[in-house]
N, C-alpha and C. Protein backbone atom coordinates (compact mmCIF):
# COMPACT_ATOMS: atom_id res chain seq x y z
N UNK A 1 9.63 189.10 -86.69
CA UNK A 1 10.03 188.78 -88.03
C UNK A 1 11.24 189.63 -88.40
N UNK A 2 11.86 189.30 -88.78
CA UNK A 2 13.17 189.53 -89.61
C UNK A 2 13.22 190.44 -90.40
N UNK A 3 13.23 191.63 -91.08
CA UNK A 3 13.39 192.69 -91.96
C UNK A 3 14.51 192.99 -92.67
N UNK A 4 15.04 192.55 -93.59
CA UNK A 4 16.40 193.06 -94.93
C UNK A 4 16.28 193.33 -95.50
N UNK A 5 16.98 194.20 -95.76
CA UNK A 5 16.93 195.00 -97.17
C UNK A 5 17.35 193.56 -98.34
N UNK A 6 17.23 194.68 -99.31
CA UNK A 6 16.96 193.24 -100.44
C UNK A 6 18.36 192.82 -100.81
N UNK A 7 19.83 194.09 -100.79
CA UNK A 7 20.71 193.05 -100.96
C UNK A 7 21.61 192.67 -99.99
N UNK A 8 21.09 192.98 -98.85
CA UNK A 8 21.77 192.05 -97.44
C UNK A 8 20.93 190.48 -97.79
N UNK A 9 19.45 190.37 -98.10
CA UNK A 9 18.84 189.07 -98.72
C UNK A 9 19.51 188.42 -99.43
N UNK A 10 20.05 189.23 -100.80
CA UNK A 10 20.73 188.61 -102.08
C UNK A 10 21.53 188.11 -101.06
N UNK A 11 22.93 188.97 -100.36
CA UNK A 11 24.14 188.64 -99.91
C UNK A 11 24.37 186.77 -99.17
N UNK A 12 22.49 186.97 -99.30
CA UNK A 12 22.23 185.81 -97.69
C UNK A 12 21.69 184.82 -97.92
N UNK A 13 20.75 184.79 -99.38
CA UNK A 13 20.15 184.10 -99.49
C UNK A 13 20.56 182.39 -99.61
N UNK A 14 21.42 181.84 -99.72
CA UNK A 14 21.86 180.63 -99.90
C UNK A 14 21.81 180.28 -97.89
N UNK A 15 22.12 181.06 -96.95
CA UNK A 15 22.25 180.54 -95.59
C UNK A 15 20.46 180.50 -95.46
N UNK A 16 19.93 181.59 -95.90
CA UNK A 16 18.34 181.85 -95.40
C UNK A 16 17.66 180.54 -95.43
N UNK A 17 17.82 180.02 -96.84
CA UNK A 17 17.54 178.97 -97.38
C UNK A 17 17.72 177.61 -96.55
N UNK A 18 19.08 177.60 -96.45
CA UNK A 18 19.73 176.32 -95.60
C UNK A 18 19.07 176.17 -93.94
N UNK A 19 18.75 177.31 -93.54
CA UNK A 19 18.34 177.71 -92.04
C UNK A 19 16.79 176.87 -92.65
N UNK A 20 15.71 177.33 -93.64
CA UNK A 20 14.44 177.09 -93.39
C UNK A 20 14.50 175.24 -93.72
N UNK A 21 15.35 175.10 -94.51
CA UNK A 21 15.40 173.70 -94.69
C UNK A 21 16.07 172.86 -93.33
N UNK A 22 16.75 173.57 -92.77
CA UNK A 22 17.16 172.64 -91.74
C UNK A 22 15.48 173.04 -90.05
N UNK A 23 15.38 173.78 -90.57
CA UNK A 23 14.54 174.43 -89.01
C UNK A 23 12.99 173.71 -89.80
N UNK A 24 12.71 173.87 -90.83
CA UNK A 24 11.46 173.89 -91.35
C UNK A 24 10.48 175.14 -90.70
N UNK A 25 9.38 174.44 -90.32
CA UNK A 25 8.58 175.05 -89.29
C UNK A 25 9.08 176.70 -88.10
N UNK A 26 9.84 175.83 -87.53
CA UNK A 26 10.69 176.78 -86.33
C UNK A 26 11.69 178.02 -87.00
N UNK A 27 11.55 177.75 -88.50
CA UNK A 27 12.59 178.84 -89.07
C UNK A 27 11.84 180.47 -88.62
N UNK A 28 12.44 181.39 -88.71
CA UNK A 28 11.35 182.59 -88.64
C UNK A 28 11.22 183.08 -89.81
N UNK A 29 10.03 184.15 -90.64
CA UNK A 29 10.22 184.76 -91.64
C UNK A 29 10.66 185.71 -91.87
N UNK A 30 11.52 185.84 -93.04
CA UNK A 30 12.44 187.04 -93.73
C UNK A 30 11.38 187.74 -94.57
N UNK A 31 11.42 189.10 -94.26
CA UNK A 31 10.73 189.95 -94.67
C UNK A 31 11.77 191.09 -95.75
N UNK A 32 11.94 190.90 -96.72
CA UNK A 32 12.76 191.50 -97.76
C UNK A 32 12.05 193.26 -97.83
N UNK A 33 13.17 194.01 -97.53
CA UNK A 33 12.37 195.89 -97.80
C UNK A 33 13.68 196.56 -98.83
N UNK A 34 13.04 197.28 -99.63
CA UNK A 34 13.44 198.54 -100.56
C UNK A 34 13.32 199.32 -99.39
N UNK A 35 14.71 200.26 -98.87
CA UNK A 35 14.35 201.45 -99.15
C UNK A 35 13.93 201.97 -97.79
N UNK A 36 13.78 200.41 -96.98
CA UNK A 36 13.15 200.51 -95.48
C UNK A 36 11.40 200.04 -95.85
N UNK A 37 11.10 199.55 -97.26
CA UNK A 37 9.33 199.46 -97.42
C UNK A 37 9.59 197.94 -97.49
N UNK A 38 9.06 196.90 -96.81
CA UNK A 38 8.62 195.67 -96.58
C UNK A 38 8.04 195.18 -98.22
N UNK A 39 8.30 194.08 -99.10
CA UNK A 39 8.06 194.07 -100.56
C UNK A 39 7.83 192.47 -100.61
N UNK A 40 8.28 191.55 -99.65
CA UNK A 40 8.06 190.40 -99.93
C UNK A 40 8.55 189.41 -98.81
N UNK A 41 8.08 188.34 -99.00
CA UNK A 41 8.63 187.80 -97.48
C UNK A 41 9.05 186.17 -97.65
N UNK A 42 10.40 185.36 -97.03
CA UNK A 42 10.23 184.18 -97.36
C UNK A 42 9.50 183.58 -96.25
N UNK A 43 8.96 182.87 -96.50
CA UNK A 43 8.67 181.39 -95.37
C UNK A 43 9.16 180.43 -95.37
N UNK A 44 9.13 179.50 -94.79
CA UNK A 44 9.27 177.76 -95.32
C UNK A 44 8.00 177.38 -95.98
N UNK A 45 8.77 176.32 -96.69
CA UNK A 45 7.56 175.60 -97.46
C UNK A 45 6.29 175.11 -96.55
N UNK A 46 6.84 174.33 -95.60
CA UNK A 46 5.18 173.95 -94.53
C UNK A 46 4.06 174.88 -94.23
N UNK A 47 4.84 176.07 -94.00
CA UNK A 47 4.01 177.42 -93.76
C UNK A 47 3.37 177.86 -94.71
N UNK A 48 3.80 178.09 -95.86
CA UNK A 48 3.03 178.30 -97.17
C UNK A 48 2.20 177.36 -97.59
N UNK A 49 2.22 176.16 -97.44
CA UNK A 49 1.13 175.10 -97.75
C UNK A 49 0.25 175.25 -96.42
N UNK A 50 0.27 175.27 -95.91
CA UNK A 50 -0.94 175.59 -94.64
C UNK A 50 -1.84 176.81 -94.64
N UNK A 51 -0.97 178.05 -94.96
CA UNK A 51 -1.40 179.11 -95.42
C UNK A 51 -2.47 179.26 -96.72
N UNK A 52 -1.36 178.39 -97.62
CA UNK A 52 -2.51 178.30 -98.61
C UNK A 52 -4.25 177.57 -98.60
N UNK A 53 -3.59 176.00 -98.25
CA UNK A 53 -5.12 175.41 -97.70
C UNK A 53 -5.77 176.14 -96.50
N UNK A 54 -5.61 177.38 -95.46
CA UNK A 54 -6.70 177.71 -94.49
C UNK A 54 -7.06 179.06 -95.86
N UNK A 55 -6.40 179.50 -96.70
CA UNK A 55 -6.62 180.63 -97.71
C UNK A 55 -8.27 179.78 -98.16
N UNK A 56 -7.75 178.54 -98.82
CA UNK A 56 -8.94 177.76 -100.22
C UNK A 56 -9.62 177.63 -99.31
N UNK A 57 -10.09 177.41 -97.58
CA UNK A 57 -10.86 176.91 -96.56
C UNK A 57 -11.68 177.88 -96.37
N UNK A 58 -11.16 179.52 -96.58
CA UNK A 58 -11.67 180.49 -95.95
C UNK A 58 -12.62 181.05 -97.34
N UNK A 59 -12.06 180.68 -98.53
CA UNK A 59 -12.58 181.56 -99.60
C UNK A 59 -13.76 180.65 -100.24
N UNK A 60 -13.68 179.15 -100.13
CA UNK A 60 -14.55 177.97 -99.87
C UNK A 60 -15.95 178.11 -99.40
N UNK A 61 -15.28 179.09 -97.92
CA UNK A 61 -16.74 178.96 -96.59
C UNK A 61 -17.29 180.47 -97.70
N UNK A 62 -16.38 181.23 -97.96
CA UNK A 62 -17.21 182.76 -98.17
C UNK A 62 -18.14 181.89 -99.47
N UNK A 63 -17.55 181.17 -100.85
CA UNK A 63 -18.16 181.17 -101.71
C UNK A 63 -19.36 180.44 -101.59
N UNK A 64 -19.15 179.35 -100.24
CA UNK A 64 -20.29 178.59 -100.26
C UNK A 64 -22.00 179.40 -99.43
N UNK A 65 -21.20 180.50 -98.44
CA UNK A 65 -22.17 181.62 -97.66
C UNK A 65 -22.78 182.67 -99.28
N UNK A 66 -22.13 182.75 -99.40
CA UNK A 66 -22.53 183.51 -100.87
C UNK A 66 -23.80 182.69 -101.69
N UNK A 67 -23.33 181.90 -102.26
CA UNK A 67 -24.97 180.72 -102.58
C UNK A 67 -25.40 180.72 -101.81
N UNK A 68 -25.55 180.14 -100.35
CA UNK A 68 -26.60 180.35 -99.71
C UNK A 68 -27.42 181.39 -99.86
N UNK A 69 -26.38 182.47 -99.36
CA UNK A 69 -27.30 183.88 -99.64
C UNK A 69 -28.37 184.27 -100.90
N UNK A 70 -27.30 184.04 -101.63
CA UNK A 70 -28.74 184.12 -102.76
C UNK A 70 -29.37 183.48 -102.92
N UNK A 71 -29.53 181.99 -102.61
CA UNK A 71 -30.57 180.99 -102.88
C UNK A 71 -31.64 181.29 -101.88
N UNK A 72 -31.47 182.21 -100.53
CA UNK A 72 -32.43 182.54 -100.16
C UNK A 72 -33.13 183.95 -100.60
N UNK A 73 -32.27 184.51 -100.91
CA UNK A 73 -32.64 185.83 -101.34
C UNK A 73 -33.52 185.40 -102.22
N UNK A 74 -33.33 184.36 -103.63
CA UNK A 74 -34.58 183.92 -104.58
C UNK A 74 -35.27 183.45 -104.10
N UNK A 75 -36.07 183.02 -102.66
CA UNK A 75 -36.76 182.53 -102.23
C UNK A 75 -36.52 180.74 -101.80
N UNK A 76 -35.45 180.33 -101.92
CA UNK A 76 -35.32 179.09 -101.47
C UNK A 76 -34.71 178.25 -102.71
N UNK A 77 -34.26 177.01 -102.52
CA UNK A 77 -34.38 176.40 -103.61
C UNK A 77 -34.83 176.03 -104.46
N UNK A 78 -34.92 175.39 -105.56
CA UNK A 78 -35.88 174.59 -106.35
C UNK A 78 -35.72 173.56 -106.55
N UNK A 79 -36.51 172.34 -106.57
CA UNK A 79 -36.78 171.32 -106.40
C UNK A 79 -36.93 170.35 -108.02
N UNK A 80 -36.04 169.77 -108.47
CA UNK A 80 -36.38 168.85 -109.57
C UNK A 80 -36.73 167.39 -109.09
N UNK A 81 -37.55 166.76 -109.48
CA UNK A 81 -37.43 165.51 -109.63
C UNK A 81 -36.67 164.84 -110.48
N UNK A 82 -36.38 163.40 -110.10
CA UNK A 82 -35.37 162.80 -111.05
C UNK A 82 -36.18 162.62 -112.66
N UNK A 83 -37.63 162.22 -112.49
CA UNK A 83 -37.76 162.13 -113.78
C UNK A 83 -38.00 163.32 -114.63
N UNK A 84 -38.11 164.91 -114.02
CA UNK A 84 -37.85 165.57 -114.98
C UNK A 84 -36.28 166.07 -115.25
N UNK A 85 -35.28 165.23 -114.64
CA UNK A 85 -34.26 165.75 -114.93
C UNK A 85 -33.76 164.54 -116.60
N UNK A 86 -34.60 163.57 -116.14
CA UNK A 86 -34.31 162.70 -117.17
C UNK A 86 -35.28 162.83 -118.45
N UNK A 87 -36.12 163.62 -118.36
CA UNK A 87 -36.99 164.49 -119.49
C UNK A 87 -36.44 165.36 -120.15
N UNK A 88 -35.71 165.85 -119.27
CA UNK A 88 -34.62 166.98 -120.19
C UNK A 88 -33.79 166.85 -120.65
N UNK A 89 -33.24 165.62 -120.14
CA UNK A 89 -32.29 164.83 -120.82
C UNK A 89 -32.26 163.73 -122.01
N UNK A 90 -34.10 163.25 -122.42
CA UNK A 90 -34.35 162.46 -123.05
C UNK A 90 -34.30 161.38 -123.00
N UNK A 91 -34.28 160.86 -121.50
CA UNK A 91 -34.04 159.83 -121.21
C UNK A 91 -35.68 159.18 -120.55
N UNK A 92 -36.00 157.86 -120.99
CA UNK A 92 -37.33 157.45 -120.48
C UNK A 92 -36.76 157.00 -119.23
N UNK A 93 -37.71 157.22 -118.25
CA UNK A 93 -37.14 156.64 -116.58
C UNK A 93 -37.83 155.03 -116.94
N UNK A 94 -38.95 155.05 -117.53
CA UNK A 94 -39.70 153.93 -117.34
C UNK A 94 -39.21 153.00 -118.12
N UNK A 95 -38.53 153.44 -118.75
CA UNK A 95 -37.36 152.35 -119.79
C UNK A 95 -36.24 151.58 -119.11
N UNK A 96 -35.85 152.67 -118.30
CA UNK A 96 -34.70 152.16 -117.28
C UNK A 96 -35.39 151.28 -116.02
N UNK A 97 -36.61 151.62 -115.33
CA UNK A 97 -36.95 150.57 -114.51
C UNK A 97 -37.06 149.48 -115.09
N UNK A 98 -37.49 149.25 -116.50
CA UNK A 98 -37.94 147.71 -116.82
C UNK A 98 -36.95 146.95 -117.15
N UNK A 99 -35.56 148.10 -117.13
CA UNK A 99 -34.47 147.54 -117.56
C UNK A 99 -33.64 146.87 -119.17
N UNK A 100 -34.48 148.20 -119.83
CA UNK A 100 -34.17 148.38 -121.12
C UNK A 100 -32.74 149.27 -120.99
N UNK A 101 -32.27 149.78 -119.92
CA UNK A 101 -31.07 150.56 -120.24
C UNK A 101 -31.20 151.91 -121.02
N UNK A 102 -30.09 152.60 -121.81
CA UNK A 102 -30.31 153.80 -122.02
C UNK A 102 -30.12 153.70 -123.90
N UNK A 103 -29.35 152.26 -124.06
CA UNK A 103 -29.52 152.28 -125.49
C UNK A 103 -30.91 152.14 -125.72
């Protein structure tokens, strides 16, 4: 990866640009430093959208391992039936089989 200081970047930035748009993918990343300290970095756009969706993929799997976890930690799930979900809701089930609807 590439390392500049930030105003050899400024100096550059209009070619940097033109390089990731013409290379896309194959461009390499510019890593912008203060000072000699690394502060920010460009990519191409393809790279950042990929990056981002394996990011939402990875934080997805943790949030969905996370519920798990605690749903076992409480001992498992819990179990509603439909007609007490429609009890709580005020809804007669036996109204709807005979096909009275919900008005």
């Amino acid at each position: 990866m590439k390392i500049k200081p930030v105003e050899v970047v400024r100096d550059a930035l209009s070619d940097i640009v033109t390089e990731m748009r013409d290379r896309g993918l194959h461009s390499e990343p510019v890593a912008i430093s203060d000072g000699g300290r690394p502060l920010a970095v460009i990519i191409p756009w393809p790279l950042f959208s990929a990056l981002v969706d394996d990011v939402d993929t990875v934080l997805s799997a943790q949030a969905i391992r996370e519920r798990l976890d605690a749903t076992a930690a409480a001992g498992g799930p819990t179990l509603t039936t439909l007609e007490e979900l429609a009890a709580e809701a005020g809804v007669d089930v036996n109204k709807l089989v005979e096909g009275d609807g919900l008005a």
